[in-house]
PDB file of N, CA and C in Angstrom:
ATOM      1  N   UNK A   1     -14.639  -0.259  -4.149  1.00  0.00           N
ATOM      2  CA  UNK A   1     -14.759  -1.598  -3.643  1.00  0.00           C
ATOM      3  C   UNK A   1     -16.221  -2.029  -3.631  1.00  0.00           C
ATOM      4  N   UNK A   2     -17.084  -1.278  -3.281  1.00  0.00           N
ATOM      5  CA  UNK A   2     -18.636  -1.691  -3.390  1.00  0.00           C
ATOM      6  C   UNK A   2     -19.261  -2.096  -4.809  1.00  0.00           C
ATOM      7  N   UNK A   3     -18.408  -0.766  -5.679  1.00  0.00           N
ATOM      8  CA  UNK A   3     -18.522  -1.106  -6.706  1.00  0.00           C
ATOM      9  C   UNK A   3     -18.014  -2.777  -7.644  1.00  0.00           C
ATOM     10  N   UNK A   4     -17.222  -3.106  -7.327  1.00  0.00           N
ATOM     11  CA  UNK A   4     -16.664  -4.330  -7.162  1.00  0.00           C
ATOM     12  C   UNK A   4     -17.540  -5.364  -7.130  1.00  0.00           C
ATOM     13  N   UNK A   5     -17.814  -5.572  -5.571  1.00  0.00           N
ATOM     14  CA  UNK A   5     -18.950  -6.190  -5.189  1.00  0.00           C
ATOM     15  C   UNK A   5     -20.176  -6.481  -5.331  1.00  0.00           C
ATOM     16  N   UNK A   6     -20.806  -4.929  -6.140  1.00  0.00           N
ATOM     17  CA  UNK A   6     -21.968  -5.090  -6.379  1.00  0.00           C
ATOM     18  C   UNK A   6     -21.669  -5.306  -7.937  1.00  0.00           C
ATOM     19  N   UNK A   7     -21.002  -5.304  -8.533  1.00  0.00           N
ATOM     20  CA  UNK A   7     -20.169  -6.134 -10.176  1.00  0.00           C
ATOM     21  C   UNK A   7     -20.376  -7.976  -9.852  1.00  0.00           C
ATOM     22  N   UNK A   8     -19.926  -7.894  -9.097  1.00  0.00           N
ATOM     23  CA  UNK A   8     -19.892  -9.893  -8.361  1.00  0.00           C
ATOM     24  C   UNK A   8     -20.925 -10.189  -8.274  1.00  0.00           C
ATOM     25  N   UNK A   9     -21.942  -9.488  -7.365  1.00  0.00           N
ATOM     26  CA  UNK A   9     -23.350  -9.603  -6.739  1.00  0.00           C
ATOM     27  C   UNK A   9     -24.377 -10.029  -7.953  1.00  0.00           C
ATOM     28  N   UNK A  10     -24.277  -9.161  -9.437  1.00  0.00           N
ATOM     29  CA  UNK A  10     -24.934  -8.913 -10.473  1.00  0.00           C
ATOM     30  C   UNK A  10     -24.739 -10.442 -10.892  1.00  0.00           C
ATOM     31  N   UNK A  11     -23.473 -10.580 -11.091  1.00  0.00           N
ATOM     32  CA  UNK A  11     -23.009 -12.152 -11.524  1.00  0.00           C
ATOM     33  C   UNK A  11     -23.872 -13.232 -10.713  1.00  0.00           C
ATOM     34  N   UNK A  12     -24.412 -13.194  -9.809  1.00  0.00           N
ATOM     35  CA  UNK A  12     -24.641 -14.140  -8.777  1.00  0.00           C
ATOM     36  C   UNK A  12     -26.277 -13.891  -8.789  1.00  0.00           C
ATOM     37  N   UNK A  13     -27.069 -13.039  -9.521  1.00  0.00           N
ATOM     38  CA  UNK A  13     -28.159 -12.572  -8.718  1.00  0.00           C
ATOM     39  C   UNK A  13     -28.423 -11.639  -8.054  1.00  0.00           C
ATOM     40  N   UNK A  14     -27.679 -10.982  -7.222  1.00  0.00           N
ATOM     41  CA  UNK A  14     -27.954 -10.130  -6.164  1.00  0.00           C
ATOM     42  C   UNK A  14     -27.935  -8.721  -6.918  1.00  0.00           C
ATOM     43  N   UNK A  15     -28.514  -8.167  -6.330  1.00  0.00           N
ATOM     44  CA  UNK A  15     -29.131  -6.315  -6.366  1.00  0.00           C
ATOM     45  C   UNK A  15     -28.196  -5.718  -5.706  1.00  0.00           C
ATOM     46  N   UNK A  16     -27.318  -4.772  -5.858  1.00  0.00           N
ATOM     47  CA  UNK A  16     -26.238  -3.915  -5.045  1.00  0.00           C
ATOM     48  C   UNK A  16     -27.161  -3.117  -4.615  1.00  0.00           C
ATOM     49  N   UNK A  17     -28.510  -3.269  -4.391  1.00  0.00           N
ATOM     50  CA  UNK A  17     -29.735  -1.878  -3.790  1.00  0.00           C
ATOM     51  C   UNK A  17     -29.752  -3.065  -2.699  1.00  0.00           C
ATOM     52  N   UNK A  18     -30.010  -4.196  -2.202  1.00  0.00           N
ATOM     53  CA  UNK A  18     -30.074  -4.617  -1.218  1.00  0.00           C
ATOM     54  C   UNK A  18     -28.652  -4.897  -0.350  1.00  0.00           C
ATOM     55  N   UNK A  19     -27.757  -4.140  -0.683  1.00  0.00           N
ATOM     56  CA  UNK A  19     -27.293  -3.649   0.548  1.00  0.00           C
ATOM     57  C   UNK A  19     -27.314  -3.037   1.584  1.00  0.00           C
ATOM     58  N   UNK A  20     -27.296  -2.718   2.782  1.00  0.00           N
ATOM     59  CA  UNK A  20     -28.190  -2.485   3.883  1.00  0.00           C
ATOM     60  C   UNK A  20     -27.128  -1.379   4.678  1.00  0.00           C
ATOM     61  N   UNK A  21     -25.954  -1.951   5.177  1.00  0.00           N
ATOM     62  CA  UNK A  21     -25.099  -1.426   5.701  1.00  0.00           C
ATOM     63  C   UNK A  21     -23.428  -1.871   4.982  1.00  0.00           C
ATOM     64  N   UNK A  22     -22.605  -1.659   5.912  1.00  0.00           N
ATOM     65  CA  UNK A  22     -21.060  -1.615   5.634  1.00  0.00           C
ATOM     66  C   UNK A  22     -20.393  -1.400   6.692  1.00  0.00           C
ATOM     67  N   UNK A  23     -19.129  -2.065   6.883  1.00  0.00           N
ATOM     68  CA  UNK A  23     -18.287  -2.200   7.613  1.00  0.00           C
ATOM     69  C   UNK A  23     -17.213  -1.706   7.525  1.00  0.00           C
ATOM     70  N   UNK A  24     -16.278  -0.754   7.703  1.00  0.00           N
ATOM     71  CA  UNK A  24     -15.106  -0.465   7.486  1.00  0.00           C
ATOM     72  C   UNK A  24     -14.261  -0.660   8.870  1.00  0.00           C
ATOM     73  N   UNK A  25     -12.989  -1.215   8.481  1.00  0.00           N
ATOM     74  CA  UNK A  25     -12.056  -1.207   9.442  1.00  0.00           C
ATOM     75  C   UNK A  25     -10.850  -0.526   9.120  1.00  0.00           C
ATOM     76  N   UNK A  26     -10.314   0.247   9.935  1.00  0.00           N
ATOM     77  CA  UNK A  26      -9.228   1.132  10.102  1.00  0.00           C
ATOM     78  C   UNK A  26      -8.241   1.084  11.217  1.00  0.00           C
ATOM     79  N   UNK A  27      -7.047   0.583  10.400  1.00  0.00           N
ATOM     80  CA  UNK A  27      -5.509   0.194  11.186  1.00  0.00           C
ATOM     81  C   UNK A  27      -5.424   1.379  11.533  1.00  0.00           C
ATOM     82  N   UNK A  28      -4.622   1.281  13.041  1.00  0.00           N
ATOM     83  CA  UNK A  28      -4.290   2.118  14.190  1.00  0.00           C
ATOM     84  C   UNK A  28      -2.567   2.368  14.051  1.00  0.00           C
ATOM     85  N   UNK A  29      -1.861   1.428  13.051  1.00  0.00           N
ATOM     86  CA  UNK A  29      -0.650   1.467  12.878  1.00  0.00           C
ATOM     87  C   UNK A  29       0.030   0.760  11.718  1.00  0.00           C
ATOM     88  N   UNK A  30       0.415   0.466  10.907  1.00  0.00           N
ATOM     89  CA  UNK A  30       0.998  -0.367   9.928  1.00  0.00           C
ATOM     90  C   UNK A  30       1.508  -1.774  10.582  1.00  0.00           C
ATOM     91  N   UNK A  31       1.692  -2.686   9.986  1.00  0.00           N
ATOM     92  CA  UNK A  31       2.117  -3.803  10.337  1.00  0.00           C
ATOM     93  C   UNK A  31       3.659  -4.035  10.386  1.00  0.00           C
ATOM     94  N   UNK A  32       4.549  -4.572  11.384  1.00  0.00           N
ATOM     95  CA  UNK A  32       5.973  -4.237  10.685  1.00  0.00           C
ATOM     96  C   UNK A  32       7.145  -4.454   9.889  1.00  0.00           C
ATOM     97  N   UNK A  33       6.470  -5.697   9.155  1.00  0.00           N
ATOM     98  CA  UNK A  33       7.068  -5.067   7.664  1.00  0.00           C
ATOM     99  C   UNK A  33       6.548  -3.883   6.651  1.00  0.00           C
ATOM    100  N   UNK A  34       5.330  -3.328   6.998  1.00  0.00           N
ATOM    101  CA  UNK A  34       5.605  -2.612   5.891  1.00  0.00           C
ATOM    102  C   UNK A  34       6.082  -1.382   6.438  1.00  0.00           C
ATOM    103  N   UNK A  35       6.313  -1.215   8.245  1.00  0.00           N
ATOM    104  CA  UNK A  35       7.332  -0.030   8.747  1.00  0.00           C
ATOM    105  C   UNK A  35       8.254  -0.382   8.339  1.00  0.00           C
ATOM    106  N   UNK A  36       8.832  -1.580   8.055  1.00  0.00           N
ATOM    107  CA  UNK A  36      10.187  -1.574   7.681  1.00  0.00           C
ATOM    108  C   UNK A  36      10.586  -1.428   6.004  1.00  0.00           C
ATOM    109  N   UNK A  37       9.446  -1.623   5.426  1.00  0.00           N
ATOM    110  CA  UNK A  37       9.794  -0.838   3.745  1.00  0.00           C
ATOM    111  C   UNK A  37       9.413   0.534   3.446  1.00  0.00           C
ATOM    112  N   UNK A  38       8.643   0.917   4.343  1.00  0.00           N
ATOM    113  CA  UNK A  38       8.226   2.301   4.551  1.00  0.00           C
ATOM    114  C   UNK A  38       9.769   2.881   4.810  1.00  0.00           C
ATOM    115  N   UNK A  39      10.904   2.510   5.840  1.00  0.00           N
ATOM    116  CA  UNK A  39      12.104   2.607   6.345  1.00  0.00           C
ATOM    117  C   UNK A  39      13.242   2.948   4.921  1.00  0.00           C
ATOM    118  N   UNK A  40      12.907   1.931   4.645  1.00  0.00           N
ATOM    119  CA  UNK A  40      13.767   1.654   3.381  1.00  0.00           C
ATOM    120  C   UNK A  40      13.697   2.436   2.200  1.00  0.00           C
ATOM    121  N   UNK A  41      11.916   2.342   1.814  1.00  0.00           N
ATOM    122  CA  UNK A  41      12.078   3.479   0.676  1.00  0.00           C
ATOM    123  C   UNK A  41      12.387   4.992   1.091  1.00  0.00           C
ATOM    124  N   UNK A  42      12.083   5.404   2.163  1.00  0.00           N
ATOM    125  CA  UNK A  42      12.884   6.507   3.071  1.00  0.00           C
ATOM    126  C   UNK A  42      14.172   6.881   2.902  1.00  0.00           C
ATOM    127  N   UNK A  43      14.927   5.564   2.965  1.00  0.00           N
ATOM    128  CA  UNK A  43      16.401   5.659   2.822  1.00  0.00           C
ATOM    129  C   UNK A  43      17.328   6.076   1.237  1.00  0.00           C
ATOM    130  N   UNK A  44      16.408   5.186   0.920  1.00  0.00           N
ATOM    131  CA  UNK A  44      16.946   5.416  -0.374  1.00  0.00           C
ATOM    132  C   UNK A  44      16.891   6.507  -1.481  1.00  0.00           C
ATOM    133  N   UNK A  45      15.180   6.904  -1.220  1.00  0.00           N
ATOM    134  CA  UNK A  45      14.999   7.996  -1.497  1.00  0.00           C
ATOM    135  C   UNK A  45      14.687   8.304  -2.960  1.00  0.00           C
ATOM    136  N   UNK A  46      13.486   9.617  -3.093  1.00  0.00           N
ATOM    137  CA  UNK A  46      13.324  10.090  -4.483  1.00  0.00           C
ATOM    138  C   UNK A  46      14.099  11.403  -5.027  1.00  0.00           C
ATOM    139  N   UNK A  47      14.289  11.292  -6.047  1.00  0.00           N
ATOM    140  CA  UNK A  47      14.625  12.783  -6.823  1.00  0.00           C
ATOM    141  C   UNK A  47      13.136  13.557  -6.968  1.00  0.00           C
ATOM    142  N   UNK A  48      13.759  14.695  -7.842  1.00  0.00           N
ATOM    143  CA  UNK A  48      12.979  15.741  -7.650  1.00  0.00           C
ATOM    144  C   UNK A  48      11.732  15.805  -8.829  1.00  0.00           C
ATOM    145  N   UNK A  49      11.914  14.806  -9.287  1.00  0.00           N
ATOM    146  CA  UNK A  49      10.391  13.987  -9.955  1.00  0.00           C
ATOM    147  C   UNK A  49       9.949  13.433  -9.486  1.00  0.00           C
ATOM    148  N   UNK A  50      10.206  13.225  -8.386  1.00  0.00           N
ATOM    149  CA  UNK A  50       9.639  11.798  -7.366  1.00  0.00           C
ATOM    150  C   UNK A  50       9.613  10.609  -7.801  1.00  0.00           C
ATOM    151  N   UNK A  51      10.870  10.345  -8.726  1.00  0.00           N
ATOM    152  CA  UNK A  51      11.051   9.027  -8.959  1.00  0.00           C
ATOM    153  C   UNK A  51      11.786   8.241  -8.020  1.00  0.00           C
ATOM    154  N   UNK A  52      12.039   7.090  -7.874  1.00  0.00           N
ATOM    155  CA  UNK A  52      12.980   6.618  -6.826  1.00  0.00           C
ATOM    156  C   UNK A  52      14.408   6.779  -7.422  1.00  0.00           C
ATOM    157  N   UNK A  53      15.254   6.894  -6.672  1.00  0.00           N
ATOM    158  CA  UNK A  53      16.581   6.870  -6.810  1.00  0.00           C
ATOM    159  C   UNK A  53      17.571   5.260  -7.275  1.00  0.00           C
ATOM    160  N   UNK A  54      17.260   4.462  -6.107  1.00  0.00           N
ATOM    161  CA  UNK A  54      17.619   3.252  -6.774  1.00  0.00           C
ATOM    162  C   UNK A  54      16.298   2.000  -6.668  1.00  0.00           C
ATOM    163  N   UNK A  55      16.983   0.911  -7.265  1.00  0.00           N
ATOM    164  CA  UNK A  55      15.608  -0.151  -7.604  1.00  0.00           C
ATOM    165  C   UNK A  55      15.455  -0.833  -5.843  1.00  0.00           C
ATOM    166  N   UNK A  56      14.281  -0.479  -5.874  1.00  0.00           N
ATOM    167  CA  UNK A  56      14.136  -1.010  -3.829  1.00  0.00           C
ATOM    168  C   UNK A  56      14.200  -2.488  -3.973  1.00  0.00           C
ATOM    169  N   UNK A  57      13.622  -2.915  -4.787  1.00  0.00           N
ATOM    170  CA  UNK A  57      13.402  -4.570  -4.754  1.00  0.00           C
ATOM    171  C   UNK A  57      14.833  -5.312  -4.978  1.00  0.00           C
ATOM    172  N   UNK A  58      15.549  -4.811  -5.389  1.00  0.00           N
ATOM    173  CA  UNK A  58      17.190  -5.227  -4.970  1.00  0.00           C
ATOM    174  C   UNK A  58      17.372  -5.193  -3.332  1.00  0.00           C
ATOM    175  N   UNK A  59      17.301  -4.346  -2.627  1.00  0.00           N
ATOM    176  CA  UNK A  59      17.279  -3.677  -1.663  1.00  0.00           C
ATOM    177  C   UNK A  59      16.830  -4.672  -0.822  1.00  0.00           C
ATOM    178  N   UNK A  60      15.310  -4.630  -0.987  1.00  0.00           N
ATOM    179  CA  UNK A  60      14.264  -5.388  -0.073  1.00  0.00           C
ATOM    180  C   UNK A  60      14.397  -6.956  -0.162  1.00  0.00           C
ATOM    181  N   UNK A  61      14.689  -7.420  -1.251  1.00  0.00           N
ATOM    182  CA  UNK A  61      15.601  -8.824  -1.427  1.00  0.00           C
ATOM    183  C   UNK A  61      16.200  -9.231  -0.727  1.00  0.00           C
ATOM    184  N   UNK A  62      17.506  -8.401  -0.127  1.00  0.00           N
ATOM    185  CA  UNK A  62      18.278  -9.158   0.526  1.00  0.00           C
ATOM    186  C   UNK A  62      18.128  -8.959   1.806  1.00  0.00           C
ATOM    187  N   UNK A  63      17.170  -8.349   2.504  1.00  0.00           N
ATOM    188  CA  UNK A  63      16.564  -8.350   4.104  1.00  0.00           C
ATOM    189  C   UNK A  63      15.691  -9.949   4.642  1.00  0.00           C
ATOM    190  N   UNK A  64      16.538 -10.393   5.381  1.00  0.00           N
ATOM    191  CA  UNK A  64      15.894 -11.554   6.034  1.00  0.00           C
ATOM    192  C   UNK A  64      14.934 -11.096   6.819  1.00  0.00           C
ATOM    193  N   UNK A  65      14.660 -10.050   7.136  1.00  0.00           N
ATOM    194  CA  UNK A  65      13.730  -9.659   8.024  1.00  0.00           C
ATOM    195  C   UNK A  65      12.287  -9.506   7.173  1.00  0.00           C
ATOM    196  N   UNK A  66      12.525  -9.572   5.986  1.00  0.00           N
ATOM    197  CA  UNK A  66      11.182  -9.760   5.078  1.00  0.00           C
ATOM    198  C   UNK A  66      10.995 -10.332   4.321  1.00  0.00           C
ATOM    199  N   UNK A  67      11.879 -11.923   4.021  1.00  0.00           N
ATOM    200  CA  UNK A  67      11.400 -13.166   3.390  1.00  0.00           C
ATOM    201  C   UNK A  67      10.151 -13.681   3.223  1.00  0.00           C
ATOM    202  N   UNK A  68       9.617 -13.801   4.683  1.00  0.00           N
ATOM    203  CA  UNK A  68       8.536 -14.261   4.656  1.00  0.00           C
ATOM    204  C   UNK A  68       7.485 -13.841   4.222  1.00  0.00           C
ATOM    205  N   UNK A  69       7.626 -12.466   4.047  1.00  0.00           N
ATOM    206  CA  UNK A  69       6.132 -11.845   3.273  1.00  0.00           C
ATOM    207  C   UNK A  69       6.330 -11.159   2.354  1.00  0.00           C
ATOM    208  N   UNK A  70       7.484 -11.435   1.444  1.00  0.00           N
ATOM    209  CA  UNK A  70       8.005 -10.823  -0.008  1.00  0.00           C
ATOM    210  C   UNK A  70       7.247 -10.832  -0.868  1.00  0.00           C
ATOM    211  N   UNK A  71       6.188 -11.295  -1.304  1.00  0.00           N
ATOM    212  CA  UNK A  71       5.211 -11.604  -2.046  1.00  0.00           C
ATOM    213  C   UNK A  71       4.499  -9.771  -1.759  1.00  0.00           C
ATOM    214  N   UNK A  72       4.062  -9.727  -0.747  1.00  0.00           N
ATOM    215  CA  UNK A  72       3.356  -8.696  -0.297  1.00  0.00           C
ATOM    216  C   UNK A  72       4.068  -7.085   0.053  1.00  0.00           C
ATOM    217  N   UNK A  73       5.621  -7.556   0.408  1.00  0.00           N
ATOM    218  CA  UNK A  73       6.083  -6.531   0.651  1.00  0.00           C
ATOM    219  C   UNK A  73       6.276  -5.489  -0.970  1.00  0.00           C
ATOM    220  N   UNK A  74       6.777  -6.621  -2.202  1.00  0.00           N
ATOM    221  CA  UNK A  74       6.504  -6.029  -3.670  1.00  0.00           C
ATOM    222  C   UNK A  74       5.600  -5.543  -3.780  1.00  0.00           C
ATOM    223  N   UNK A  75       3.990  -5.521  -3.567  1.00  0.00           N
ATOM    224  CA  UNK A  75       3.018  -5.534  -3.469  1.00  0.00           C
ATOM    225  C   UNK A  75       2.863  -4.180  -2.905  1.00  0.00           C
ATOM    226  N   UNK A  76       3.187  -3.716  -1.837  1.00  0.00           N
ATOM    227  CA  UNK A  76       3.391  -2.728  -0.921  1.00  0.00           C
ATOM    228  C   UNK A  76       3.868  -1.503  -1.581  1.00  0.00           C
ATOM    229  N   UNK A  77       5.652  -2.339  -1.614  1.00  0.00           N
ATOM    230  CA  UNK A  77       6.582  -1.211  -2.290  1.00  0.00           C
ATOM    231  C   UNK A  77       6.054  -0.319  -3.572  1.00  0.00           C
ATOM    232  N   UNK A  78       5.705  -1.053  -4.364  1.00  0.00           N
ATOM    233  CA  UNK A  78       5.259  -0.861  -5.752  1.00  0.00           C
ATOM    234  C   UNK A  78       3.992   0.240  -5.359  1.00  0.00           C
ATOM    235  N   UNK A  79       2.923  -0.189  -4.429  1.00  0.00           N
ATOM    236  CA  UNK A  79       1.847   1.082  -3.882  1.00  0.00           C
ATOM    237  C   UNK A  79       2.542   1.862  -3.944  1.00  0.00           C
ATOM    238  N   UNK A  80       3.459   2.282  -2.355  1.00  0.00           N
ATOM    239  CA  UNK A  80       3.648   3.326  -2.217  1.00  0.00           C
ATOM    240  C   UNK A  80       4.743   4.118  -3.331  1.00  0.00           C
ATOM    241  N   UNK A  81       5.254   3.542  -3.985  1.00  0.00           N
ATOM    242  CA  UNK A  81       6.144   4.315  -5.254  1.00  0.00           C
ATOM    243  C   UNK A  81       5.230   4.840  -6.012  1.00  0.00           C
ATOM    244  N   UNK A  82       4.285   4.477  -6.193  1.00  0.00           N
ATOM    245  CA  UNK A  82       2.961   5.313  -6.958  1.00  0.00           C
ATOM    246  C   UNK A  82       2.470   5.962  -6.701  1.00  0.00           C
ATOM    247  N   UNK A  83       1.686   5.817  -5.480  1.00  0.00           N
ATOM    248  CA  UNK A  83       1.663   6.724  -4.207  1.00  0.00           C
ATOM    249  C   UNK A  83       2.171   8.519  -4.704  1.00  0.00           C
ATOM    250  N   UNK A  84       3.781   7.931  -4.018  1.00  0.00           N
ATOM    251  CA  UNK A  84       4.454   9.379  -4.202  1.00  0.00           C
ATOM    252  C   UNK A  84       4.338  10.124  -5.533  1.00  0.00           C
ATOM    253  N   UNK A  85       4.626   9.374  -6.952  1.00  0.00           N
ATOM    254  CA  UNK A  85       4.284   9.757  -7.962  1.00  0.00           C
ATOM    255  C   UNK A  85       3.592  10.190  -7.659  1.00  0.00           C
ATOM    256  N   UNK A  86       2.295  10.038  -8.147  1.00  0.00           N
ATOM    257  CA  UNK A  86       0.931  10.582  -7.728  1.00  0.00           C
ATOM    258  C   UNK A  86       0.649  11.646  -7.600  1.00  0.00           C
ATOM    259  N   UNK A  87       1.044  11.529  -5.910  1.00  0.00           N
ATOM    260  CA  UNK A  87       0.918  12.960  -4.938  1.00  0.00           C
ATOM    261  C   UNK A  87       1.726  13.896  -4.903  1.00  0.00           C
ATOM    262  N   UNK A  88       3.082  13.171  -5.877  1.00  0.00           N
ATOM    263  CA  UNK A  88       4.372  14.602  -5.676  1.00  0.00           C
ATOM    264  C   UNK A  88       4.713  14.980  -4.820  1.00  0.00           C
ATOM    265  N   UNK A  89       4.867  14.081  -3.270  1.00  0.00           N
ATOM    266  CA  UNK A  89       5.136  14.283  -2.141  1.00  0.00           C
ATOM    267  C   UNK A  89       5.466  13.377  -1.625  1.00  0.00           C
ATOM    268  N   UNK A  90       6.269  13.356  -0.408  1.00  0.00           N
ATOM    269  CA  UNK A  90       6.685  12.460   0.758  1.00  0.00           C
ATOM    270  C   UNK A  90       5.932  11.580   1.950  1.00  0.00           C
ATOM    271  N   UNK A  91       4.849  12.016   1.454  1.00  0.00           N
ATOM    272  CA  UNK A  91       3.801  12.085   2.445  1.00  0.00           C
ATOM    273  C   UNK A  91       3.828  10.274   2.741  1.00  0.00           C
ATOM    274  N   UNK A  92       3.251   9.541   1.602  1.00  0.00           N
ATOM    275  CA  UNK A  92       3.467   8.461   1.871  1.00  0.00           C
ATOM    276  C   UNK A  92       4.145   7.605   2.610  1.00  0.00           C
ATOM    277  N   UNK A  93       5.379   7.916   2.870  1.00  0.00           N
ATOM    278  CA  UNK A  93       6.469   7.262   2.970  1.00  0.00           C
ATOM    279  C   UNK A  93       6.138   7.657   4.880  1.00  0.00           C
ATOM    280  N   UNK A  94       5.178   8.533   5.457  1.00  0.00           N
ATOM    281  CA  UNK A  94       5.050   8.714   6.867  1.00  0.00           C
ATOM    282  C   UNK A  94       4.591   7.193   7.273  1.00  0.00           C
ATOM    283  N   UNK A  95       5.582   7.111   8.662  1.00  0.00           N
ATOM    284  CA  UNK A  95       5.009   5.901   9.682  1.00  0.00           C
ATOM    285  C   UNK A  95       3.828   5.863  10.157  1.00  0.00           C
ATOM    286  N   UNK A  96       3.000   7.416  10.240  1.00  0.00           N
ATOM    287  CA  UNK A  96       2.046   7.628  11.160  1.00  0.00           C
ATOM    288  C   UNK A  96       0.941   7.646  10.148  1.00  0.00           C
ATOM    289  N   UNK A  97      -0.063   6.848  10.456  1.00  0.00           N
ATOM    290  CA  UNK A  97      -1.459   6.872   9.688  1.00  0.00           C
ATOM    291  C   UNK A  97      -1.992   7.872   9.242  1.00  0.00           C
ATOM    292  N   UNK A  98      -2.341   8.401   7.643  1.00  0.00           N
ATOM    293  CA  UNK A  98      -2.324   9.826   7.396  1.00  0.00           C
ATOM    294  C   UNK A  98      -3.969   9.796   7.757  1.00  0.00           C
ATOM    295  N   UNK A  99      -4.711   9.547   8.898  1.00  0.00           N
ATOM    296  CA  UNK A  99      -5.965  10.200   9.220  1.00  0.00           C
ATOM    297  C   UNK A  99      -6.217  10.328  10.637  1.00  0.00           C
ATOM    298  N   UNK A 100      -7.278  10.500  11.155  1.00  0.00           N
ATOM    299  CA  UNK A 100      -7.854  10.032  13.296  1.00  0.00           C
ATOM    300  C   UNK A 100      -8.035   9.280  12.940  1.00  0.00           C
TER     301      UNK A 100
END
């Protein structure tokens, strides 16, 4: 991400050496829709490639409980299915923030 920024910065003038400090912020919990697709891809579940089993976005479609931020919840879903790829594990799919 700095890297990013200091890509933008170049565009604009700016020196990514006159950066000084940084800010990071770190969620204490997920927001709850994405506990509730976190829920879902849970349910449905991967095989033993860690592919998903069925298509979630069928799934996640027809929940009124996440109309409103469907845009983002695809957005989400699609992370964490990569995610697991990835890592070859379940891990993702935890409610609980994987750090302190």
């Amino acid at each position: 991400m700095v890297a990013e920024i200091a890509k933008k910065g170049k565009k604009k003038g700016t020196d990514p050496k006159d950066f000084k400090n940084c800010v990071i912020f770190i969620a204490e919990k997920y927001y709850p829709w994405q506990e509730e697709t976190l829920k879902v891809l849970a349910d449905i579940g991967f095989d033993e490639q860690f592919e998903i089993k069925a298509k979630a976005a069928d799934v996640l479609k027809g929940m009124d409980s996440l109309k409103s931020k469907f845009k983002d919840v695809m957005k989400f879903q699609s992370f964490v299915i990569q995610e697991v790829k990835e890592e070859e594990s379940l891990i993702p799919l935890n409610l609980d923030i994987p750090f302190d």
